[in-house]
C-alpha atoms as a PDB file:
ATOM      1  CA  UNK A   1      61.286 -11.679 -23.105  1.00  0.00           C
ATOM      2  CA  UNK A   2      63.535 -14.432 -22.260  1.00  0.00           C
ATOM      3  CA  UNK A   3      66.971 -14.846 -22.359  1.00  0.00           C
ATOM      4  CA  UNK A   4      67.525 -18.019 -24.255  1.00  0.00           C
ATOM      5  CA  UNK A   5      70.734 -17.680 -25.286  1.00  0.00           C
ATOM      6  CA  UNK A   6      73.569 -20.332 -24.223  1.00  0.00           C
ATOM      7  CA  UNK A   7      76.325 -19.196 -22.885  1.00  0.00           C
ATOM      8  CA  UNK A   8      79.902 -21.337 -22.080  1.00  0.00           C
ATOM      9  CA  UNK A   9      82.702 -20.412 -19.510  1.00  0.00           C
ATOM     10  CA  UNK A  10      84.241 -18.611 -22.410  1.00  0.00           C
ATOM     11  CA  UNK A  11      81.089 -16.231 -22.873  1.00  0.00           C
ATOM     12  CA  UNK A  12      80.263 -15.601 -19.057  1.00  0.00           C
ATOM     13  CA  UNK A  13      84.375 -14.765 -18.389  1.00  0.00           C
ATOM     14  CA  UNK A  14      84.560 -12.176 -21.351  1.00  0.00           C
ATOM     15  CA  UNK A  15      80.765 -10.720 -19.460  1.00  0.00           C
ATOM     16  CA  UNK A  16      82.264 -10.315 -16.129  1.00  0.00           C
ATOM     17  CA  UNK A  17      85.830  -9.468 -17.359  1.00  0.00           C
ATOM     18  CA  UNK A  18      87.648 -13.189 -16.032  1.00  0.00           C
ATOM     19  CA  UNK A  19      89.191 -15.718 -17.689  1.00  0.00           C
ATOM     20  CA  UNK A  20      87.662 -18.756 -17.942  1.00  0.00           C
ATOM     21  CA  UNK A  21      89.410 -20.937 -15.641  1.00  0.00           C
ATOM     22  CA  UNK A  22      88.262 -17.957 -13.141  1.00  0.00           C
ATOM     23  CA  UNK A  23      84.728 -19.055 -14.191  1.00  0.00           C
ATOM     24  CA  UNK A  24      85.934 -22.784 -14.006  1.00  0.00           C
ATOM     25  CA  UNK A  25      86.953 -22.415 -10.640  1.00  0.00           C
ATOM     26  CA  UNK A  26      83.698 -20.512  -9.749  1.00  0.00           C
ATOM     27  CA  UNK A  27      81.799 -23.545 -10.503  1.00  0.00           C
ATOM     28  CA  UNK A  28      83.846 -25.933  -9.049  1.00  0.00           C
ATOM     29  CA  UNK A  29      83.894 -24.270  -5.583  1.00  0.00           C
ATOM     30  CA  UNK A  30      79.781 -24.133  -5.896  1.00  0.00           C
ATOM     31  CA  UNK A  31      80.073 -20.327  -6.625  1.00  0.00           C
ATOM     32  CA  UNK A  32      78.313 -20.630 -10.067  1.00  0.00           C
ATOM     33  CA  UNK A  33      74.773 -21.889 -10.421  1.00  0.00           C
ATOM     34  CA  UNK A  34      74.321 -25.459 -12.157  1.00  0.00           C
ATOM     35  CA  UNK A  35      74.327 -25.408 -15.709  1.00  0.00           C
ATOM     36  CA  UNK A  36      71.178 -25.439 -17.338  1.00  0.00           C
ATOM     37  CA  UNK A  37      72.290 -27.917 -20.513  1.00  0.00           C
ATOM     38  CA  UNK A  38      75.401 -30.210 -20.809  1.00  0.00           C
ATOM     39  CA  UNK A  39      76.437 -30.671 -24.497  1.00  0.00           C
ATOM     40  CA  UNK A  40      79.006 -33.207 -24.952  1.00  0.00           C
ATOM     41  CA  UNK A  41      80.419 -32.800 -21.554  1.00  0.00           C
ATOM     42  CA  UNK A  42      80.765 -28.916 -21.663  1.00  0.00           C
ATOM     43  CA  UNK A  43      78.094 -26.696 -19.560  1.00  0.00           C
ATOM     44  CA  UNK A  44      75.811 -24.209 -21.085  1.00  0.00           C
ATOM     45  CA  UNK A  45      73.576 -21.698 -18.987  1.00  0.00           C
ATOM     46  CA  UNK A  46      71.022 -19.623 -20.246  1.00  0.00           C
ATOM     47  CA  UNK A  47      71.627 -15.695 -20.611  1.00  0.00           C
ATOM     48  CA  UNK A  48      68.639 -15.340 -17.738  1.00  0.00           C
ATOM     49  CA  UNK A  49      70.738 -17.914 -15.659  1.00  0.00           C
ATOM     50  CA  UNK A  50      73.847 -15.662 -15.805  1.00  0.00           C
ATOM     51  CA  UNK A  51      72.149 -12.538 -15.306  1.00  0.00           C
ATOM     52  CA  UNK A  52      70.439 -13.573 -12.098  1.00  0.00           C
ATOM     53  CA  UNK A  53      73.837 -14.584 -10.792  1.00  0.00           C
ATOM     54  CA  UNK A  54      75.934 -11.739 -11.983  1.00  0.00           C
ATOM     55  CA  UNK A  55      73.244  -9.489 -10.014  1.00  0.00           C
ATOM     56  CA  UNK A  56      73.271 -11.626  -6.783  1.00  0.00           C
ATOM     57  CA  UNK A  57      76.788 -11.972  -6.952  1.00  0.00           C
ATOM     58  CA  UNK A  58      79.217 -10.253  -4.386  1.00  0.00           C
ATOM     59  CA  UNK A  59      81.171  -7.877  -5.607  1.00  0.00           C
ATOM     60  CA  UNK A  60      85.047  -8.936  -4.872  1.00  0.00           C
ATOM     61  CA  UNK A  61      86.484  -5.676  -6.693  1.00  0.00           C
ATOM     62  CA  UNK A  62      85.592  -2.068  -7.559  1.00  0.00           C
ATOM     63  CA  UNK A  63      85.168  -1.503 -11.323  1.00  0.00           C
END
């Protein structure tokens, strides 16, 4: 079943344990895929969006 859910920079930073200029900054330097809906000038990607990237996403830390 798909993920559906929207998430903001807020959501995605508190998944991946960032803030959300971390997140902000992610997107800005191309890092983060494109957002998949723009509400009122704020991006929104789907929880299947976010997924795919956290998995194809370098780690830059040991957890």
């Amino acid at each position: 079943m798909a993920d559906r859910t929207l998430w903001s920079y807020k959501d995605i930073a508190g998944h991946i344990q960032v803030r959300p200029d971390t997140v902000r900054s992610y997107r800005k330097h191309g890092l983060l895929p494109p957002p998949d809906h723009v509400r009122n000038g704020k991006p929104f990607w789907y929880g299947d969006t976010v997924y795919a990237w956290i998995a194809a996403r370098p780690r830059n830390r040991s957890r």
